[in-house]
C-alpha atoms as a PDB file:
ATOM      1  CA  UNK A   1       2.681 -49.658   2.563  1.00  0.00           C
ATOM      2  CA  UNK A   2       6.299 -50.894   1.777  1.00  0.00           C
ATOM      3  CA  UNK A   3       6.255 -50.736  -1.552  1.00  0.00           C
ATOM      4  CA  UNK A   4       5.082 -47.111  -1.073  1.00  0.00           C
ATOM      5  CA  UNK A   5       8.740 -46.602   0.166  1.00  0.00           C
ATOM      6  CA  UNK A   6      10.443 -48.492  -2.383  1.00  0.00           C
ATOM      7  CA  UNK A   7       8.715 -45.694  -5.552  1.00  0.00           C
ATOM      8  CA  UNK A   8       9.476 -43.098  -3.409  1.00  0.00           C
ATOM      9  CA  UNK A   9      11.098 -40.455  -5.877  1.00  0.00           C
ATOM     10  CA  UNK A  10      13.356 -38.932  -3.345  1.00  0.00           C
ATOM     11  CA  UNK A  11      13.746 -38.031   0.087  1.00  0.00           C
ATOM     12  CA  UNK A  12      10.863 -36.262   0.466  1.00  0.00           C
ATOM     13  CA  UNK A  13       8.486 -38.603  -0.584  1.00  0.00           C
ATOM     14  CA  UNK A  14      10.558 -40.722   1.553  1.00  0.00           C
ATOM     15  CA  UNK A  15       9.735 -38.819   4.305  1.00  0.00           C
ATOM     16  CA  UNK A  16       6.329 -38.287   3.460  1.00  0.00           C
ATOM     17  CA  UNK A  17       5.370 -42.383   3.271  1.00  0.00           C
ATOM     18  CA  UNK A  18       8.303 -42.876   6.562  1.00  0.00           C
ATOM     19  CA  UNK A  19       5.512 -40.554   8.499  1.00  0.00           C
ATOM     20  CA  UNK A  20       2.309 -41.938   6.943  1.00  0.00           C
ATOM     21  CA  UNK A  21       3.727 -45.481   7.971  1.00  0.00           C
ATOM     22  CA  UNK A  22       4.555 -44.076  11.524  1.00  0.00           C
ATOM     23  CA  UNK A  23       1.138 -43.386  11.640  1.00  0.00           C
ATOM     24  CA  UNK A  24      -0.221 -46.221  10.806  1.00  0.00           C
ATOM     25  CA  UNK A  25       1.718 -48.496  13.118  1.00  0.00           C
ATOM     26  CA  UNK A  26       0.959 -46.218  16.147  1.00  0.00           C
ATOM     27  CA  UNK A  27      -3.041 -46.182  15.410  1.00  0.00           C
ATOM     28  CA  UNK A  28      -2.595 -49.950  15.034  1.00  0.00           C
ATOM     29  CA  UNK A  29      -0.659 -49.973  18.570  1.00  0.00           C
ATOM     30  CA  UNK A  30       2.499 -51.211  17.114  1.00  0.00           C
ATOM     31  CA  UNK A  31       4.540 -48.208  18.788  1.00  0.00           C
ATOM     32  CA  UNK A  32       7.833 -50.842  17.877  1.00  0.00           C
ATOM     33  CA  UNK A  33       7.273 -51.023  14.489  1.00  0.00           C
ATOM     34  CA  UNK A  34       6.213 -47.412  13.777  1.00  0.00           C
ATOM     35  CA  UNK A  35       9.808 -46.955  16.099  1.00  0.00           C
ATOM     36  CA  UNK A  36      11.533 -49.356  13.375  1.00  0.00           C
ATOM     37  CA  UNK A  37      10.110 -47.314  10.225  1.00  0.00           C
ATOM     38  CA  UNK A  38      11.484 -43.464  11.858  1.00  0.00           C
ATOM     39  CA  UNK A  39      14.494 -44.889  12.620  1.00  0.00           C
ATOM     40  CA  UNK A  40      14.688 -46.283   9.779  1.00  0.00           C
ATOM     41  CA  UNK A  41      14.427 -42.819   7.839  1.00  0.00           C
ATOM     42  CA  UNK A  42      16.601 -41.188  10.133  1.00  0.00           C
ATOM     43  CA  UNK A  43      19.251 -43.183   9.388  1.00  0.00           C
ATOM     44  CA  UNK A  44      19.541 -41.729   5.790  1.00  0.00           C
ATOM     45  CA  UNK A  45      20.550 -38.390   7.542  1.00  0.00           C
ATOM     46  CA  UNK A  46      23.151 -40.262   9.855  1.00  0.00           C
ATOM     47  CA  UNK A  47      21.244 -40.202  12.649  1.00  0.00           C
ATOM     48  CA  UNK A  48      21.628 -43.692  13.457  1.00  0.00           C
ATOM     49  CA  UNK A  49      19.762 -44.042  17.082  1.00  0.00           C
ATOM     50  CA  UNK A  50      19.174 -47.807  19.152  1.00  0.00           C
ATOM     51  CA  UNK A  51      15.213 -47.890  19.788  1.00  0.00           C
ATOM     52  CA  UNK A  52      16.715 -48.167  22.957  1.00  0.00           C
ATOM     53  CA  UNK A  53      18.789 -45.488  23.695  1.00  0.00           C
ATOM     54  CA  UNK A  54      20.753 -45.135  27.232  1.00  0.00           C
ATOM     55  CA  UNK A  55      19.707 -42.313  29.245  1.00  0.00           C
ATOM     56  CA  UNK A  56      23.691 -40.785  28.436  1.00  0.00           C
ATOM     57  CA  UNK A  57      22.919 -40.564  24.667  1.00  0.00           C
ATOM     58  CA  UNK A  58      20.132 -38.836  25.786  1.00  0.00           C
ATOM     59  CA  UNK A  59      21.452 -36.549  28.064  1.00  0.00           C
ATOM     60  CA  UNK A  60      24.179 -35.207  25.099  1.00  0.00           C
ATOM     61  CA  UNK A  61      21.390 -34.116  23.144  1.00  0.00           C
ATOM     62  CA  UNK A  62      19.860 -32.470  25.945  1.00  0.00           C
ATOM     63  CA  UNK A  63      23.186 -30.791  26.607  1.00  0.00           C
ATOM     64  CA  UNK A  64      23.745 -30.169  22.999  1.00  0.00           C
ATOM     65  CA  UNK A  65      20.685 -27.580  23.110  1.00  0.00           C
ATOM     66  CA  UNK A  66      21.968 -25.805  25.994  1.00  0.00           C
ATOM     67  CA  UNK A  67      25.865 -25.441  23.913  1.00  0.00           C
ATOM     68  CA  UNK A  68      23.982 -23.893  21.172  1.00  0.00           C
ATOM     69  CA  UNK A  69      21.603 -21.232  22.898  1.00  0.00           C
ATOM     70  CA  UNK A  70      24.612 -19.948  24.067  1.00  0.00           C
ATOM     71  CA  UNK A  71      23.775 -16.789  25.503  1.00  0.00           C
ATOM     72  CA  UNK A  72      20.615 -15.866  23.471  1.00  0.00           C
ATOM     73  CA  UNK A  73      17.633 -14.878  24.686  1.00  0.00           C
ATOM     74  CA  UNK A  74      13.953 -15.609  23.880  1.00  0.00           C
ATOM     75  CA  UNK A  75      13.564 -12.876  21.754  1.00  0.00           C
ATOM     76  CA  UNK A  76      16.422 -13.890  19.835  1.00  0.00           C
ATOM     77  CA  UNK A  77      14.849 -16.958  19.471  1.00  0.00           C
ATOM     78  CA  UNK A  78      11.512 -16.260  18.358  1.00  0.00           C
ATOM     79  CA  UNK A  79      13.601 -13.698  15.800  1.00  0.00           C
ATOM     80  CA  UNK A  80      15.292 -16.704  13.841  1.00  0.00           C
ATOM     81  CA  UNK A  81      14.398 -17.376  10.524  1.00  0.00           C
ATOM     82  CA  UNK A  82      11.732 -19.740   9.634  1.00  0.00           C
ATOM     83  CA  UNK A  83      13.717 -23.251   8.618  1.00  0.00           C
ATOM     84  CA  UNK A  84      13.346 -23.577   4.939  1.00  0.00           C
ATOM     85  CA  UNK A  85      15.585 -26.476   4.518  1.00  0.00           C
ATOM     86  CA  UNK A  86      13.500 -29.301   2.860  1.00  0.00           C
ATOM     87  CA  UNK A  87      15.750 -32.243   4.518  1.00  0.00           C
ATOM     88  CA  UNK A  88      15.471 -30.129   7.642  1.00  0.00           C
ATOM     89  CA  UNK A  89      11.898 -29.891   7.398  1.00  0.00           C
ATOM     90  CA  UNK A  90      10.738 -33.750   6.680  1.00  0.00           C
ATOM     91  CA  UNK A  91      13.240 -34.657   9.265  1.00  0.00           C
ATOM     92  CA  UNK A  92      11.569 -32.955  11.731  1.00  0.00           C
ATOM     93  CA  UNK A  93       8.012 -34.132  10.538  1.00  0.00           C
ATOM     94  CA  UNK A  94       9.649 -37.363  11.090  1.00  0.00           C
ATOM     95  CA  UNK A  95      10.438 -36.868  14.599  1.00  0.00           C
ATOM     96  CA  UNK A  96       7.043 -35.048  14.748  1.00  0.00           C
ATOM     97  CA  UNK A  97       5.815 -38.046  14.281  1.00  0.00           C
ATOM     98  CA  UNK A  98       7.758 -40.332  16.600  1.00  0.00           C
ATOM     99  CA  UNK A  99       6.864 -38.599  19.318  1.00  0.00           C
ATOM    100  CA  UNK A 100       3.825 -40.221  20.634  1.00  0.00           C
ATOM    101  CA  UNK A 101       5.056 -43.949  20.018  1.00  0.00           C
ATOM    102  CA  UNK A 102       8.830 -43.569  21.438  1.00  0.00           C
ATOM    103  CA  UNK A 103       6.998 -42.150  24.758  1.00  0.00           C
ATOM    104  CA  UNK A 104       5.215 -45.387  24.684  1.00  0.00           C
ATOM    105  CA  UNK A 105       8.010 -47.670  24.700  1.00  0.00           C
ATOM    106  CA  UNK A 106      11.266 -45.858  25.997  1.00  0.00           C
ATOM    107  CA  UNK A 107      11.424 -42.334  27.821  1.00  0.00           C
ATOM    108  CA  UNK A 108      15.029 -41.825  26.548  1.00  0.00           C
ATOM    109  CA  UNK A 109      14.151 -42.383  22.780  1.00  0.00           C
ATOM    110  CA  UNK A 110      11.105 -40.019  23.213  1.00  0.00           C
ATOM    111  CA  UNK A 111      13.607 -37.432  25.129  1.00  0.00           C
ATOM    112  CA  UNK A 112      16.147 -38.100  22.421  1.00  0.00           C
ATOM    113  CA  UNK A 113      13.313 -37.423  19.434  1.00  0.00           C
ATOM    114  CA  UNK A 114      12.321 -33.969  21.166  1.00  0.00           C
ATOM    115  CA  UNK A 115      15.873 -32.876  21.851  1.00  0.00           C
ATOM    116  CA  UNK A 116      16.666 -33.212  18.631  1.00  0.00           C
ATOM    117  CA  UNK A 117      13.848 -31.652  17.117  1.00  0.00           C
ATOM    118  CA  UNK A 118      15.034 -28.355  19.052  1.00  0.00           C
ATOM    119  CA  UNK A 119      18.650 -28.652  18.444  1.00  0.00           C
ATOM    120  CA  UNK A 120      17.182 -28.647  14.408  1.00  0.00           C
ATOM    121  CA  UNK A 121      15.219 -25.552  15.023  1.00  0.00           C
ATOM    122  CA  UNK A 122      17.945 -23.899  16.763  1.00  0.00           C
ATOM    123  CA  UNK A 123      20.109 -24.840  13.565  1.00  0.00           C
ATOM    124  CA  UNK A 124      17.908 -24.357  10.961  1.00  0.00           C
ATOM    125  CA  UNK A 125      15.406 -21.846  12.199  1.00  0.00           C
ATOM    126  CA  UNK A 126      11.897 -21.760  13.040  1.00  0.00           C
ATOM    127  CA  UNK A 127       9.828 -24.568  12.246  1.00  0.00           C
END
């Protein structure tokens, strides 16, 4: 599957064999290794994140959604654009897919993966 990721084209089909590889670690129950590979591919888009965050790094993210809702509403929410960023887009299909093995091995790593998925919507638009 590495070598997959070395004829990648570009970033897309970077992301594309970072979230197939995800998923293959995690249905093999090798949540640290499917950790390694998204991290891995986040790092590209300098978000460069310990599979072991501390609950502080977390927490800025968290706080980081609440700076940038500001004072909008739901409806001004559900009004946004939908994302069509392609970076944007296979960097959140990344995190998609980190979800379920980052809740397996560290609750701050899983909280930082969904808080950053939002903060990305609420950026970039509906995804």
């Amino acid at each position: 599957m590495n070598v997959l990721s070395t004829r990648a084209a570009n970033m897309l089909e970077r992301a594309t064999v970072a979230c197939l590889r995800v998923d293959l670690y995690t249905s093999l129950d090798q949540s640290s290794r499917a950790i390694a590979v998204g991290l891995d591919y986040l790092r590209i888009w300098a978000i460069d994140w310990s599979p072991h965050p501390t609950e502080e790094v977390a927490r800025r993210e968290y706080e980081r959604i609440w700076s940038q809702l500001g004072s909008r509403t739901i409806e001004d929410l559900i009004e946004l654009p939908l994302m069509s960023d392609p970076s944007s887009l296979a960097t959140l299909d990344v995190l998609t897919k980190l979800g379920p093995p980052s809740l397996q091995t560290d609750a701050n790593l899983f909280s930082l993966v969904i808080c950053r998925a939002v903060n990305l919507s609420l950026e970039g638009g509906n995804w």
